[in-house]
C-alpha atoms as a PDB file:
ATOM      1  CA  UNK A   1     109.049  99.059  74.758  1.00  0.00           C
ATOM      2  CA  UNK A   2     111.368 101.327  76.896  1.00  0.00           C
ATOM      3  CA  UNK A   3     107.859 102.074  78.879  1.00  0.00           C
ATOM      4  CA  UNK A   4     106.969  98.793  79.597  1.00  0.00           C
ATOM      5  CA  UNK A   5     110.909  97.396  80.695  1.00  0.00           C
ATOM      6  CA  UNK A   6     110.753 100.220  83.089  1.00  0.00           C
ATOM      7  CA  UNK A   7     107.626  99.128  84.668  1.00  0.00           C
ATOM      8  CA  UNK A   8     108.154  95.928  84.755  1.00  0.00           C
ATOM      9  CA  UNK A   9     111.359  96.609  86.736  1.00  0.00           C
ATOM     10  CA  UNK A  10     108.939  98.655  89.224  1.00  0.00           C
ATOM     11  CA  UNK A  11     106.777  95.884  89.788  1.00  0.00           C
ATOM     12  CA  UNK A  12     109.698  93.046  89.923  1.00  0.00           C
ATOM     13  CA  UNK A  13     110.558  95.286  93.675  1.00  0.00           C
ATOM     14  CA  UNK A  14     107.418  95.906  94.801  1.00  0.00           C
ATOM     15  CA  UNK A  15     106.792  94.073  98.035  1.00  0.00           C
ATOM     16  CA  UNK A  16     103.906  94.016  99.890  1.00  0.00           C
ATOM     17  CA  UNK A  17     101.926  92.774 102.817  1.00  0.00           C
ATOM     18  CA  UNK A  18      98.893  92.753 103.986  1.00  0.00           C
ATOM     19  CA  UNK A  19      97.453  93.844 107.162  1.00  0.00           C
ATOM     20  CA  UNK A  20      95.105  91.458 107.647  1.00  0.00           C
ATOM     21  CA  UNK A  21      93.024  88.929 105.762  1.00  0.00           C
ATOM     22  CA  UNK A  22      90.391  90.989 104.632  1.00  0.00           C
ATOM     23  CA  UNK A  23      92.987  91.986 101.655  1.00  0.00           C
ATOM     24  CA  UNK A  24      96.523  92.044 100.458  1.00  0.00           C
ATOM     25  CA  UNK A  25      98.565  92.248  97.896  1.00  0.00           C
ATOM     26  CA  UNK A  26      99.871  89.430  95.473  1.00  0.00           C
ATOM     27  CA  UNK A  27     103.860  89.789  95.228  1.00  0.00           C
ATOM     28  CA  UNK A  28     104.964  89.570  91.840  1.00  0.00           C
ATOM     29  CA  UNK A  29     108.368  88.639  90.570  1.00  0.00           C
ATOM     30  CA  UNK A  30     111.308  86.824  91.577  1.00  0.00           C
ATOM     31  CA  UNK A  31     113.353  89.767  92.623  1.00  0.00           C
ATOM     32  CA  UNK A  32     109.902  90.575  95.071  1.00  0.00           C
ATOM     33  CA  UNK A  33     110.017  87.105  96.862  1.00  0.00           C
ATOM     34  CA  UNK A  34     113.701  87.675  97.039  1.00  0.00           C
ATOM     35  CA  UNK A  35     113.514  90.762  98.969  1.00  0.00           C
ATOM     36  CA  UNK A  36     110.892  89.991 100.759  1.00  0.00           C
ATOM     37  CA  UNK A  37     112.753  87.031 102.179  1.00  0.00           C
ATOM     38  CA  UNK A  38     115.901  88.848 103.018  1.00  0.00           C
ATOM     39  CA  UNK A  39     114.089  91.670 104.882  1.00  0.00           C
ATOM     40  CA  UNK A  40     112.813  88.698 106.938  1.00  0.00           C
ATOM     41  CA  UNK A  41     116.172  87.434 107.930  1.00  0.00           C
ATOM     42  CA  UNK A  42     117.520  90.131 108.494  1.00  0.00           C
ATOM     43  CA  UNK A  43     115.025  91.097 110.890  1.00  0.00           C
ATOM     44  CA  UNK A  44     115.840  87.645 112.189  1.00  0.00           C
ATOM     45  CA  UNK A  45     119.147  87.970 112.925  1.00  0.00           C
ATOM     46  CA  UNK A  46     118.496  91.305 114.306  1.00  0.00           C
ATOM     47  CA  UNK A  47     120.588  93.437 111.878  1.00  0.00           C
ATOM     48  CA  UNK A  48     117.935  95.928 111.581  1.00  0.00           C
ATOM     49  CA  UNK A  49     118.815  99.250 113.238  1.00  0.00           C
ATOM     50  CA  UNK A  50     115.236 100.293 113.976  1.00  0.00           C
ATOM     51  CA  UNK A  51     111.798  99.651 114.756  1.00  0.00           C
ATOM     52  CA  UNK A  52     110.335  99.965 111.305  1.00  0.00           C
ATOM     53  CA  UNK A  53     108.102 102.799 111.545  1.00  0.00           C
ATOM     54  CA  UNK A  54     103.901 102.317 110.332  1.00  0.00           C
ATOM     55  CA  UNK A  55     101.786 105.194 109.593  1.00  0.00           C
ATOM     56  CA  UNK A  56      97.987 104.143 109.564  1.00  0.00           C
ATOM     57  CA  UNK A  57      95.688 106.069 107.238  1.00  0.00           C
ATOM     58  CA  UNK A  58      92.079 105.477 108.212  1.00  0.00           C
ATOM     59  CA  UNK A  59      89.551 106.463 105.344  1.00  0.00           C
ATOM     60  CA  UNK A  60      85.955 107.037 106.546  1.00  0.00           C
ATOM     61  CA  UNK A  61      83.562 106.262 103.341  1.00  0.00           C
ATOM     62  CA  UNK A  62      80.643 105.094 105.162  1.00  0.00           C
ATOM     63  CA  UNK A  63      78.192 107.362 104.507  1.00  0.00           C
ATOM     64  CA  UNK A  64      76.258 108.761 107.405  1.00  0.00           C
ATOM     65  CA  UNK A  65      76.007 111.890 108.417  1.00  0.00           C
ATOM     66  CA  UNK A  66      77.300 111.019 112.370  1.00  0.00           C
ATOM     67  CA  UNK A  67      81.519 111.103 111.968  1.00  0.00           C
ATOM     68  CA  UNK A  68      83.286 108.030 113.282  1.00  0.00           C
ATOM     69  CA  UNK A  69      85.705 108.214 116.427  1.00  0.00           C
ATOM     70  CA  UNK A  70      88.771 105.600 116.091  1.00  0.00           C
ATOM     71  CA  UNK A  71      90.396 103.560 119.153  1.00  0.00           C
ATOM     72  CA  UNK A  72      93.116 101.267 119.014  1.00  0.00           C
ATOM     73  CA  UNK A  73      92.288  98.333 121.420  1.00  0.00           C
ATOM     74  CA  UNK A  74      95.272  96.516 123.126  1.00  0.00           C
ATOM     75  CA  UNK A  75      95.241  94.045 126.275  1.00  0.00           C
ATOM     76  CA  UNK A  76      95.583  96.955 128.403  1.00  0.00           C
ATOM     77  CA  UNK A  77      92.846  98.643 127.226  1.00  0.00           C
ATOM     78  CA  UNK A  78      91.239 100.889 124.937  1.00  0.00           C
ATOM     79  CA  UNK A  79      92.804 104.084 123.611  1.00  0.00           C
ATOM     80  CA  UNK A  80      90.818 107.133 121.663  1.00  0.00           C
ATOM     81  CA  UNK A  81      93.363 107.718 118.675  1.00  0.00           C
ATOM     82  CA  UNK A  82      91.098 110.790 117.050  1.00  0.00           C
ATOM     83  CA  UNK A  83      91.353 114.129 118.371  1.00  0.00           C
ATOM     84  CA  UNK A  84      87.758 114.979 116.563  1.00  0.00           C
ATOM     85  CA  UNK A  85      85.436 112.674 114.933  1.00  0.00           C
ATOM     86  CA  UNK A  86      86.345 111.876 111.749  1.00  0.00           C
ATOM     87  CA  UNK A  87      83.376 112.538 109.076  1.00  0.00           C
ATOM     88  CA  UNK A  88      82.217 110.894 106.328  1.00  0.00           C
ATOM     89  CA  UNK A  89      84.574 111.507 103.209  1.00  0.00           C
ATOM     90  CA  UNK A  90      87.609 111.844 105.230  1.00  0.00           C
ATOM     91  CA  UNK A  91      91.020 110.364 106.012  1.00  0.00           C
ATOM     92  CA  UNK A  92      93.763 110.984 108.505  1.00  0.00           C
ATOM     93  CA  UNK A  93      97.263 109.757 109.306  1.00  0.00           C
ATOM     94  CA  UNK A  94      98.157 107.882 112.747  1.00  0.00           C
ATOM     95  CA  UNK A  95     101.544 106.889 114.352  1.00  0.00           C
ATOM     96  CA  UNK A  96      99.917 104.600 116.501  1.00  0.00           C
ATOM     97  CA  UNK A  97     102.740 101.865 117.952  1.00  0.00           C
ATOM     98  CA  UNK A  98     100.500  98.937 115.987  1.00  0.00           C
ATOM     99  CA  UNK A  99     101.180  95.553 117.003  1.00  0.00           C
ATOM    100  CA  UNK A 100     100.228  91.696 115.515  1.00  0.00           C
ATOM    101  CA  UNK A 101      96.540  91.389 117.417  1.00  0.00           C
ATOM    102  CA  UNK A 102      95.301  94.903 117.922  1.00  0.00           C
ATOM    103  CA  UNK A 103      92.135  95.933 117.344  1.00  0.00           C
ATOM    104  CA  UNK A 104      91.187  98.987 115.675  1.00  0.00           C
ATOM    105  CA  UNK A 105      87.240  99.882 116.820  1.00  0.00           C
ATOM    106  CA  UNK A 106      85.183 102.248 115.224  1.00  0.00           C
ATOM    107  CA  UNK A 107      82.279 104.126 117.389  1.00  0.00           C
ATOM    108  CA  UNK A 108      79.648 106.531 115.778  1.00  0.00           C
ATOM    109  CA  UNK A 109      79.456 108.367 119.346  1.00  0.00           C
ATOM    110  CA  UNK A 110      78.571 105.310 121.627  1.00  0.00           C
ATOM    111  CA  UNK A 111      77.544 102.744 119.508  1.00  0.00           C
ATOM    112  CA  UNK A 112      80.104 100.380 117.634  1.00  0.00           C
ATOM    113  CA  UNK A 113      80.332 100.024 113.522  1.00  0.00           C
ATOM    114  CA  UNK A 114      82.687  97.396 113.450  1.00  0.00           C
ATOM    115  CA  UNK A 115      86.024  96.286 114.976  1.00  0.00           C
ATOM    116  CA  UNK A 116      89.288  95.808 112.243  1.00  0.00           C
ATOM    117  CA  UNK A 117      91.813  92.855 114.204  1.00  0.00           C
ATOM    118  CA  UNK A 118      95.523  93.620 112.684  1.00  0.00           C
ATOM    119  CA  UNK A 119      97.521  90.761 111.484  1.00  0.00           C
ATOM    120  CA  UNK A 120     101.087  90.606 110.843  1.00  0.00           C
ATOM    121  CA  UNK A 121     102.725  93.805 110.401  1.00  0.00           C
ATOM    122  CA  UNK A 122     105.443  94.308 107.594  1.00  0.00           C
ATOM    123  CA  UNK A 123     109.318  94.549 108.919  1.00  0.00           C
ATOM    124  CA  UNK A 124     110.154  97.972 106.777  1.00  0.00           C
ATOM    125  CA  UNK A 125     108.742 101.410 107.292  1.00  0.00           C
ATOM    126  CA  UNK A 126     104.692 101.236 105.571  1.00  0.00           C
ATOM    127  CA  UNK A 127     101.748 103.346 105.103  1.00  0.00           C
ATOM    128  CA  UNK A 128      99.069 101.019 106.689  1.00  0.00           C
ATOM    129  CA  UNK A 129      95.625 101.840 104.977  1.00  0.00           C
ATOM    130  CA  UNK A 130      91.729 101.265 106.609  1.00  0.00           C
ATOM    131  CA  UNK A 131      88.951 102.106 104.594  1.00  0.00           C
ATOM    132  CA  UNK A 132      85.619 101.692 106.479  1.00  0.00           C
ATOM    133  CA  UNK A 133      82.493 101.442 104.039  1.00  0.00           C
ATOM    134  CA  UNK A 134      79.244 100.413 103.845  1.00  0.00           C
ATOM    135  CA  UNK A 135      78.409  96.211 103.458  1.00  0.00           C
ATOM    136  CA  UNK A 136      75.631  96.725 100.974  1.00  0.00           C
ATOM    137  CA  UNK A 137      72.685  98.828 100.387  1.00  0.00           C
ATOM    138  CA  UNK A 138      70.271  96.492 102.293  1.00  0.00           C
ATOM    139  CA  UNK A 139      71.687  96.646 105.582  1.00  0.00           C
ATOM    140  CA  UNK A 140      73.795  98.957 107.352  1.00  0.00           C
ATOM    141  CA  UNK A 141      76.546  96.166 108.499  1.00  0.00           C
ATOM    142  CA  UNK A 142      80.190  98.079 107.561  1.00  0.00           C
ATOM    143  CA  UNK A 143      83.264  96.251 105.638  1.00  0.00           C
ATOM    144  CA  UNK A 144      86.656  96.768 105.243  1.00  0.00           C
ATOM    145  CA  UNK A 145      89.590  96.984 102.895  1.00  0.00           C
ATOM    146  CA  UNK A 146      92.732  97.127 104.012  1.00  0.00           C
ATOM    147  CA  UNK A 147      96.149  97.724 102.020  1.00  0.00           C
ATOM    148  CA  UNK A 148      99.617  98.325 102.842  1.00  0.00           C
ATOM    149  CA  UNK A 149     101.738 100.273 100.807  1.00  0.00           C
ATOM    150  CA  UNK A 150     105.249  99.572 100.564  1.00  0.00           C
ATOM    151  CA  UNK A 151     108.341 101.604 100.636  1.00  0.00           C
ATOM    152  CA  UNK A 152     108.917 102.379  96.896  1.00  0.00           C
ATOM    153  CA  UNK A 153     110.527 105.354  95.176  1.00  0.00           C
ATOM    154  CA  UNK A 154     107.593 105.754  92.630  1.00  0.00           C
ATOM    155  CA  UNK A 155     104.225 107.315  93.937  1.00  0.00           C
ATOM    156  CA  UNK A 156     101.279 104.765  94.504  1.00  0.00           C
ATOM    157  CA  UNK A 157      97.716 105.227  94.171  1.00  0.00           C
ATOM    158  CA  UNK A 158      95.066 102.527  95.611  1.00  0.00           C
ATOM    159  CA  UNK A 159      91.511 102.720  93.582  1.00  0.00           C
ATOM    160  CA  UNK A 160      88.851 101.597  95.350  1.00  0.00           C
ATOM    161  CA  UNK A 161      85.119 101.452  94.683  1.00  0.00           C
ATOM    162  CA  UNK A 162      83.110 100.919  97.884  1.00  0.00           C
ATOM    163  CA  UNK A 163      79.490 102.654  96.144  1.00  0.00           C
ATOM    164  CA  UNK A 164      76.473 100.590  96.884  1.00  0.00           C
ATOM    165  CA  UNK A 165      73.847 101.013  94.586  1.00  0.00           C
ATOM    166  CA  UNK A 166      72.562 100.834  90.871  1.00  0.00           C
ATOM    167  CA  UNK A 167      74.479 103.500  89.129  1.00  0.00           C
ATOM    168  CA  UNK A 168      77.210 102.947  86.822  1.00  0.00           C
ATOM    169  CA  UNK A 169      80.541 104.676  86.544  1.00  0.00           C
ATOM    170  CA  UNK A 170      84.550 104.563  85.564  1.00  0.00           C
ATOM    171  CA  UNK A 171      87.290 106.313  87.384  1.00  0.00           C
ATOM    172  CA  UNK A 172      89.377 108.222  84.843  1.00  0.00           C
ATOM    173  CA  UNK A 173      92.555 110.388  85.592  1.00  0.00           C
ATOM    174  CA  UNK A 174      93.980 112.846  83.278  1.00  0.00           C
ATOM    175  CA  UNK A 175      96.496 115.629  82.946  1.00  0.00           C
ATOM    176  CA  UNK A 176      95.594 118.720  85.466  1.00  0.00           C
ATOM    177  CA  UNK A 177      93.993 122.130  83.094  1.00  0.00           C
ATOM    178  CA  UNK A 178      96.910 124.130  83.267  1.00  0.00           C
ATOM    179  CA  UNK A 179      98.908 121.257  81.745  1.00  0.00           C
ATOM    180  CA  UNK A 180     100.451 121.304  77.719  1.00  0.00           C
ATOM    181  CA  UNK A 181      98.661 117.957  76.884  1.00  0.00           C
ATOM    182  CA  UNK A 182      95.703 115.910  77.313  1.00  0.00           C
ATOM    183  CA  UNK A 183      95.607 112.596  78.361  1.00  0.00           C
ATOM    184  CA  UNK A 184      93.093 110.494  79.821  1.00  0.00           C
ATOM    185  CA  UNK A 185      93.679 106.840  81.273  1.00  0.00           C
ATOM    186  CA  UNK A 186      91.144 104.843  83.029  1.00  0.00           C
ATOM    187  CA  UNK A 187      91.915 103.875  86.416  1.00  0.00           C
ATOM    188  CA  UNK A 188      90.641 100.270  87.752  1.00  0.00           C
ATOM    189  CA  UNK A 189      88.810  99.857  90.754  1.00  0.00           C
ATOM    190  CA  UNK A 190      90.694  97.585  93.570  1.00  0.00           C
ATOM    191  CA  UNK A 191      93.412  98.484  91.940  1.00  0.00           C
ATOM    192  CA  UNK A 192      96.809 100.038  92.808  1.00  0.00           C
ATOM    193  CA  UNK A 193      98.999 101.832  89.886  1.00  0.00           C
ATOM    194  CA  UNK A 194     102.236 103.691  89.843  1.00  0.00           C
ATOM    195  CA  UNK A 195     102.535 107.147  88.391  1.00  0.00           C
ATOM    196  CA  UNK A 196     104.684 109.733  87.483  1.00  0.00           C
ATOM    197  CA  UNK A 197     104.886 112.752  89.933  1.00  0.00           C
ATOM    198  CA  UNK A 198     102.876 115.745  88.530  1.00  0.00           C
ATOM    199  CA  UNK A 199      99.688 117.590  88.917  1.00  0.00           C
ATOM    200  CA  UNK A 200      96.605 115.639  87.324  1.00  0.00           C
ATOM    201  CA  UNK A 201      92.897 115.373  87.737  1.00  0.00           C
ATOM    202  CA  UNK A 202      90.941 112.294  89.082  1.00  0.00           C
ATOM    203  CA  UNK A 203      87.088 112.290  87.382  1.00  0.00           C
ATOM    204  CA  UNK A 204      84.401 110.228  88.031  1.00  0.00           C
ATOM    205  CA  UNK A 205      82.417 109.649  84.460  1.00  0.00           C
ATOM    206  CA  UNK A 206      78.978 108.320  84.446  1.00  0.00           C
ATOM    207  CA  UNK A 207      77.912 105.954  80.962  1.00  0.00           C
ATOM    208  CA  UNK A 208      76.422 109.034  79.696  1.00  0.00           C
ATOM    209  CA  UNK A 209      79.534 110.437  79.496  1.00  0.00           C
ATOM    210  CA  UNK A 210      79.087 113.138  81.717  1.00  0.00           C
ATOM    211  CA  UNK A 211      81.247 113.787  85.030  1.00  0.00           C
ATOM    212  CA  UNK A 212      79.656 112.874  87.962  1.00  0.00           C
ATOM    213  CA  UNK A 213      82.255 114.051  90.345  1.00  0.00           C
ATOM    214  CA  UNK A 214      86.107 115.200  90.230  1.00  0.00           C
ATOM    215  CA  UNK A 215      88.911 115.832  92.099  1.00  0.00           C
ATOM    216  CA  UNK A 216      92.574 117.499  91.788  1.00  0.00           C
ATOM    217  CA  UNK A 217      95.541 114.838  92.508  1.00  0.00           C
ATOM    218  CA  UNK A 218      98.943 116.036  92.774  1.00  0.00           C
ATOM    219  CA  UNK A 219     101.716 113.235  93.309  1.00  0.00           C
ATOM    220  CA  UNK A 220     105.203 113.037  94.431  1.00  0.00           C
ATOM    221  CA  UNK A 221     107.958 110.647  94.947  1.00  0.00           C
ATOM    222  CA  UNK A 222     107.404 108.277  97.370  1.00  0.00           C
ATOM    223  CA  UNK A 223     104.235 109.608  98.269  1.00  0.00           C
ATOM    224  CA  UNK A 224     101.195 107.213  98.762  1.00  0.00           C
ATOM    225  CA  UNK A 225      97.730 108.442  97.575  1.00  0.00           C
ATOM    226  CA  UNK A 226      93.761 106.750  97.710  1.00  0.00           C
ATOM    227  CA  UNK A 227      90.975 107.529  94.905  1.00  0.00           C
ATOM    228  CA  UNK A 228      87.764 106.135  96.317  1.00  0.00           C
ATOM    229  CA  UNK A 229      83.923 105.712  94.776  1.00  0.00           C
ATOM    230  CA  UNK A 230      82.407 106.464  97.790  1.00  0.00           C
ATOM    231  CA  UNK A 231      78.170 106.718  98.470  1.00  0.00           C
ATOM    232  CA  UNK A 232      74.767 104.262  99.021  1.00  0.00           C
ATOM    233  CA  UNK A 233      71.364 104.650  97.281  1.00  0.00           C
ATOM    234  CA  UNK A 234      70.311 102.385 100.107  1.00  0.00           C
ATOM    235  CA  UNK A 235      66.564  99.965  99.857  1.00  0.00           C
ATOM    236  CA  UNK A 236      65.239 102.985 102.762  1.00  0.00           C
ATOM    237  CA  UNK A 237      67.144 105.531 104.359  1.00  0.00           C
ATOM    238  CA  UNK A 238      68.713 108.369 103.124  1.00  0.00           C
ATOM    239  CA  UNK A 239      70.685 108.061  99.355  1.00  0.00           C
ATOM    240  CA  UNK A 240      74.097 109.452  99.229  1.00  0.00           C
ATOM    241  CA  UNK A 241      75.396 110.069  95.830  1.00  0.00           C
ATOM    242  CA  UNK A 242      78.230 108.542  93.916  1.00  0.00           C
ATOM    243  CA  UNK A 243      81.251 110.575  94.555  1.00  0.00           C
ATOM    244  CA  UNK A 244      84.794 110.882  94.807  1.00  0.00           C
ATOM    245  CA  UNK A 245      86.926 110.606  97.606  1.00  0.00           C
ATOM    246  CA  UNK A 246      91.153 111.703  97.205  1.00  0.00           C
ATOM    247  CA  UNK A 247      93.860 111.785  99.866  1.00  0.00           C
ATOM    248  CA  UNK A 248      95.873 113.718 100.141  1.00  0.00           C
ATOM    249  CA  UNK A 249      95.288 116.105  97.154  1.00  0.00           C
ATOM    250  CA  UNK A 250      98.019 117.813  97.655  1.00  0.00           C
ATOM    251  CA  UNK A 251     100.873 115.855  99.496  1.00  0.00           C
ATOM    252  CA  UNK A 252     103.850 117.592 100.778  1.00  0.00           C
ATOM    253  CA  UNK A 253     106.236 119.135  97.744  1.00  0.00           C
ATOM    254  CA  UNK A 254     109.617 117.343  97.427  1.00  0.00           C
ATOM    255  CA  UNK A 255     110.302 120.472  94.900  1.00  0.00           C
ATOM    256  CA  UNK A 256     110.613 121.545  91.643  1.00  0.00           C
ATOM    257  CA  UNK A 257     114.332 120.245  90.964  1.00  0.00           C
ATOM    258  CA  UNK A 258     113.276 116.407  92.341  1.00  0.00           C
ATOM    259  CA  UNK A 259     110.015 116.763  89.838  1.00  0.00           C
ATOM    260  CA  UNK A 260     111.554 117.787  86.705  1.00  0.00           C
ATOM    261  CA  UNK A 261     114.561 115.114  87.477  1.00  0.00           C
ATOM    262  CA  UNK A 262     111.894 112.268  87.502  1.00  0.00           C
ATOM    263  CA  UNK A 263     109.656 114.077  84.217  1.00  0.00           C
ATOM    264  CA  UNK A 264     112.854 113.500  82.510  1.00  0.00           C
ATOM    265  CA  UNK A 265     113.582 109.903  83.504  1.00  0.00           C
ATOM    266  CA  UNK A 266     109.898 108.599  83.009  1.00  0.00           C
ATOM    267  CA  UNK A 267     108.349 111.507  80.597  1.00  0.00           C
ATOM    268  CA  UNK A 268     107.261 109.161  77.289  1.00  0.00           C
ATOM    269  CA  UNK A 269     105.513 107.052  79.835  1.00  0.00           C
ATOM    270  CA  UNK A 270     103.525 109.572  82.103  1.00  0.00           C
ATOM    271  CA  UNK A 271      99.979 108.238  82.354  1.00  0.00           C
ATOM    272  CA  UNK A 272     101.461 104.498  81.889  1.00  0.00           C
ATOM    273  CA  UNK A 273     100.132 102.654  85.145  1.00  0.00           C
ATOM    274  CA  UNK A 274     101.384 100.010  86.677  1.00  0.00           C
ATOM    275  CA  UNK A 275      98.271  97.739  87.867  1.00  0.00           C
ATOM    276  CA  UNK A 276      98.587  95.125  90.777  1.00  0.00           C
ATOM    277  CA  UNK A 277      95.807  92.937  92.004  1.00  0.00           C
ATOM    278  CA  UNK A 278      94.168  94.051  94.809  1.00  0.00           C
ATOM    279  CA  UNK A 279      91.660  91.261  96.350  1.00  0.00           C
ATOM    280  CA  UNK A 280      88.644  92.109  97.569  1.00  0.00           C
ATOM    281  CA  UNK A 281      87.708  92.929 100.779  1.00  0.00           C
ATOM    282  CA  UNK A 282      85.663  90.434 102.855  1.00  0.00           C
ATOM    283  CA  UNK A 283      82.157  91.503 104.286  1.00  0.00           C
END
């Protein structure tokens, strides 16, 4: 019961916005709507001290084997925001200065995949996530999914399954080999959950049983992760696989005094997630 109070608490601050309309968050709670609202005020009345600041992660799980280049498109023009193509099965991190209208663009070499147009942007410091897949295994047409994740103390994982074919799978994460126990939980796809920092691993289990692909996770404080089924077994064309896709697997250490302080607080509820709604995203 102690497990459950405490998440519920989580999830009663968790505020969230979405980037776009191609998905968002619901908010849930009173003490969410509550926050939400003041943040907007305040922003109003101009008592914030800063320009909130917006990281944007951009995923690339369209598989191809030509890596994507990213530009962020403004009324002045066009700006290259990757130092390197990014390839397929890869994120990065941006500090792009993102405004209400931009358009993100994605170019394998000269030729377009598909243009993301930002909405409203949240008024606190966010991790902005794009995830560029593939429509369906018919055509080659991209989609996206977009999430923001907000400011929290706990560390948040978005689940995603963007595989286009006939195989069949679940998303499991358990406790990492080296640890005492042995826990498994499943993890939902479009999905986001809450967990307790620690070292775990993320598999990918086909109906047979049998793992299909895995991945190391380790998760701090504060940190923001993504677990993606990524691949295509297309109608022609070349098949990719169903596999897993994890950023960052190993996020900066807030060390080992911080980690066993929050083991302690949270420990008879490690592998209890906390699962929000996260819509669809459009074609």
């Amino acid at each position: 019961m102690a497990c459950r109070a405490i998440l519920r608490a989580i999830l009663a601050i968790c505020v969230v916005a979405g980037v776009a309309g191609h998905s968002k968050l619901r908010l849930q709670g009173e003490r969410a709507v509550e926050l939400l609202s003041r943040q907007r005020r305040e922003a109003a009345a101009g008592k914030l001290t800063r320009e909130p600041r917006h990281r944007l992660r951009v995923c690339n799980a369209y598989p191809y084997m030509t890596p994507l280049n990213v530009f962020i498109g403004k009324p002045s023009g066009l700006t290259k925001i990757t130092e390197s193509p990014m390839a397929y099965k890869t994120c990065r991190e941006f500090d792009p200065q993102l405004e209400a209208g931009d358009r993100i663009d994605f170019r394998f070499q000269e030729a377009s995949a598909g243009t993301f147009v930002v909405g409203d942007l949240p008024s606190t410091d966010a991790v902005l996530m794009l995830v560029i897949y593939r429509h369906d295994a018919v055509t080659t047409a991209v989609a996206f999914e977009s999430h923001v994740f907000a400011n929290l103390l706990n560390a948040q994982i978005a689940v995603l399954d963007t595989y286009k074919g006939p195989a069949k799978s679940s998303i499991k994460i358990q406790d990492a080999e080296e640890s005492t126990t042995s826990r498994r939980e499943d993890l939902a796809p479009n999905s986001v959950v809450a967990l307790n920092p620690g070292k775990y691993e993320v598999v990918l289990v086909g109906t047979d049983g049998t793992p299909k692909s895995r991945s190391d996770l380790t998760v701090d404080n504060r940190e923001s992760s993504v677990v993606i089924r990524c691949g295509v077994e297309p109608k022609k064309g070349r098949a990719y696989p169903q596999e897993l896709m994890v950023y960052p697997v190993n996020p900066p250490s807030k060390g080992k005094e911080s980690r066993s302080s929050a083991r302690g607080q949270m420990g008879s509820c490690l592998l209890s997630l906390l699962a929000v709604l996260l819509v669809a995203g459009a074609a």
